[in-house]
Protein backbone atom coordinates (compact mmCIF):
# COMPACT_ATOMS: atom_id res chain seq x y z
CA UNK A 1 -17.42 46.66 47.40
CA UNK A 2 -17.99 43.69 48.89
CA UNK A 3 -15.85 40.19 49.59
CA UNK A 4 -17.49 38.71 46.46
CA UNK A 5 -16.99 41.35 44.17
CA UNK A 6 -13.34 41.47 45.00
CA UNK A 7 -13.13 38.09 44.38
CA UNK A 8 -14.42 37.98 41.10
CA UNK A 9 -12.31 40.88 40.25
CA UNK A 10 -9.22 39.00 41.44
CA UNK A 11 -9.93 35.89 39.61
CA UNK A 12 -10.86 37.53 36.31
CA UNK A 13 -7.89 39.27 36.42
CA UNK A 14 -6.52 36.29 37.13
CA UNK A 15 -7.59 34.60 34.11
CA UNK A 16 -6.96 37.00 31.83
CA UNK A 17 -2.86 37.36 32.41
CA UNK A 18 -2.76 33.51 32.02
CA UNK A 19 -4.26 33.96 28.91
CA UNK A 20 -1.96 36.57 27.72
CA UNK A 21 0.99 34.67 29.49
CA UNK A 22 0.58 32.09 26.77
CA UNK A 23 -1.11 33.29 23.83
CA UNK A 24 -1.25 32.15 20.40
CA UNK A 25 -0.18 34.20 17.75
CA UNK A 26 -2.86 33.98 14.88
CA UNK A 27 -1.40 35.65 12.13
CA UNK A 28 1.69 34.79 9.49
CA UNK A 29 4.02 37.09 10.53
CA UNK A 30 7.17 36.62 11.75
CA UNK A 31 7.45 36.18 15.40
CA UNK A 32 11.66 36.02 14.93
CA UNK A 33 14.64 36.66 12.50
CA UNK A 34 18.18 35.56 13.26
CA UNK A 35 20.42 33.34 13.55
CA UNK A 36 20.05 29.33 14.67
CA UNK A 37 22.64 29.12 17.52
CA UNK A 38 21.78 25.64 18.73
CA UNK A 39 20.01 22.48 16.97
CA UNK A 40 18.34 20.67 19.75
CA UNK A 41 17.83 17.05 18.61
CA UNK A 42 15.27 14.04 19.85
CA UNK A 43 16.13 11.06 21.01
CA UNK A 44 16.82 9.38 17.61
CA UNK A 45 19.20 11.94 16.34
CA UNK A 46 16.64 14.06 14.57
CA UNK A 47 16.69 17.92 14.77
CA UNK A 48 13.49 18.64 17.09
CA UNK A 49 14.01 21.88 18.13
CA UNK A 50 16.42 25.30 16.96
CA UNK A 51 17.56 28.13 19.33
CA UNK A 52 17.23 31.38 17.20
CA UNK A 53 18.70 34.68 18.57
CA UNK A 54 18.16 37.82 16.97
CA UNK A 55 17.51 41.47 17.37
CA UNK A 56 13.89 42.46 17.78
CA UNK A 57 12.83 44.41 14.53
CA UNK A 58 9.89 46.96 13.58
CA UNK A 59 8.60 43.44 12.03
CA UNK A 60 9.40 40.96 14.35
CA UNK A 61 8.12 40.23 18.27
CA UNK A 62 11.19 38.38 19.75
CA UNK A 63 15.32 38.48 20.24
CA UNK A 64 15.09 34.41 21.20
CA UNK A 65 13.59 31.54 20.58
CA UNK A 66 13.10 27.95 21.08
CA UNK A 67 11.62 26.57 18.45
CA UNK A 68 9.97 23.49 17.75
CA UNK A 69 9.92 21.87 14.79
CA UNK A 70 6.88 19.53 13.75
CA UNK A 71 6.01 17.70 10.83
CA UNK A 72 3.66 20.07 9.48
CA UNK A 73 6.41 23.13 10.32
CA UNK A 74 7.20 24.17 6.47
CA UNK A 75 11.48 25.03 6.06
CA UNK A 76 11.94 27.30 3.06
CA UNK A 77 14.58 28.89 1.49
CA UNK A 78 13.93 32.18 -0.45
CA UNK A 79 13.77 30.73 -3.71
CA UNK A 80 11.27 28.54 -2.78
CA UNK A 81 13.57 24.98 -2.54
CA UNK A 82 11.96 23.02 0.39
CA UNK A 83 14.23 21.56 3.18
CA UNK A 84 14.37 19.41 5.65
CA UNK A 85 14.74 19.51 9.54
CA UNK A 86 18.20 18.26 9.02
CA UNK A 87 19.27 20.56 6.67
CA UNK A 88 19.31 23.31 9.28
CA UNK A 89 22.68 24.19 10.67
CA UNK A 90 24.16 26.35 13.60
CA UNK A 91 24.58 29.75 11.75
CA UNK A 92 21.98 29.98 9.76
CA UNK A 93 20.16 33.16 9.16
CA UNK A 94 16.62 32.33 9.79
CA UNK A 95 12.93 34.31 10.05
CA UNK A 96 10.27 32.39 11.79
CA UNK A 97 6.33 32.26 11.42
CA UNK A 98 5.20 30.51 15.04
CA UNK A 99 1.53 28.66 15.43
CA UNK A 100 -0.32 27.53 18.37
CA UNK A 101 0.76 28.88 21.39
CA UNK A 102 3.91 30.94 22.62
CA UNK A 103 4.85 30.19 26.08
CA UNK A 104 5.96 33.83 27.20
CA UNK A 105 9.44 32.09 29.16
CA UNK A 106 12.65 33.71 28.27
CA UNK A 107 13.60 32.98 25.58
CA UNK A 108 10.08 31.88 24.22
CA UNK A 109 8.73 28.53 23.20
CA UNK A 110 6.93 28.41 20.17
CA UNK A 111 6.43 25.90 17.03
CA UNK A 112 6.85 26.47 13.68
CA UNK A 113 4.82 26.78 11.58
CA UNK A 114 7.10 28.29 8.69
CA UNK A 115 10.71 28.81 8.84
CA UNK A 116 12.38 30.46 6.02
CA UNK A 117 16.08 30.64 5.56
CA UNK A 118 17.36 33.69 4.34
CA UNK A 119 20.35 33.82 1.77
């Protein structure tokens, strides 16, 4: 093998853990289920962000998370009532769906793209 093989190896290689590093998760199930520890809020006093820590479940991908919240992120509760980003408190038993990408930090970074909270 030459030099320029080996190079191309190493950079596709390369490529493809930074993909994985930070990939997206393109379906609607639920990337975490537990309980909001910490409400992270913006610089005008508005929840931004929740820490969720749970167990990691037959249907579920992570024990933590950072989650952001946008204003497109849906908060449900089981019977359907829509919330608000505010509503959310420290305690809360939550299940999250995430969108875009999940940076693959410890705990993860994700946003929301539904957050239901369970009764």
């Amino acid at each position: 093998m030459n030099v320029k093989n080996a190079l191309l190896i190493v950079v596709t290689l390369s490529l493809l853990f930074a993909v994985i590093g930070c990939g997206t998760n393109g379906s609607d199930s639920v990337g975490i289920r537990g309980e909001i520890t910490e409400i992270i809020l913006d610089d005008d006093e508005k929840v931004a962000a929740v820490l969720v820590e749970g167990k990691v479940e037959s249907d579920t991908v992570y024990d933590k998370a950072r989650v952001a919240i946008a204003k497109d992120s849906v908060i449900l509760k089981t019977n359907g009532q829509e919330l608000q980003p505010q509503d959310l408190e420290q305690g809360m038993k939550v299940e999250v769906v995430f969108q875009g990408p999940v940076a693959e930090s410890y705990p993860v970074q994700a946003q929301a793209k539904a957050i239901r909270v369970l009764d």
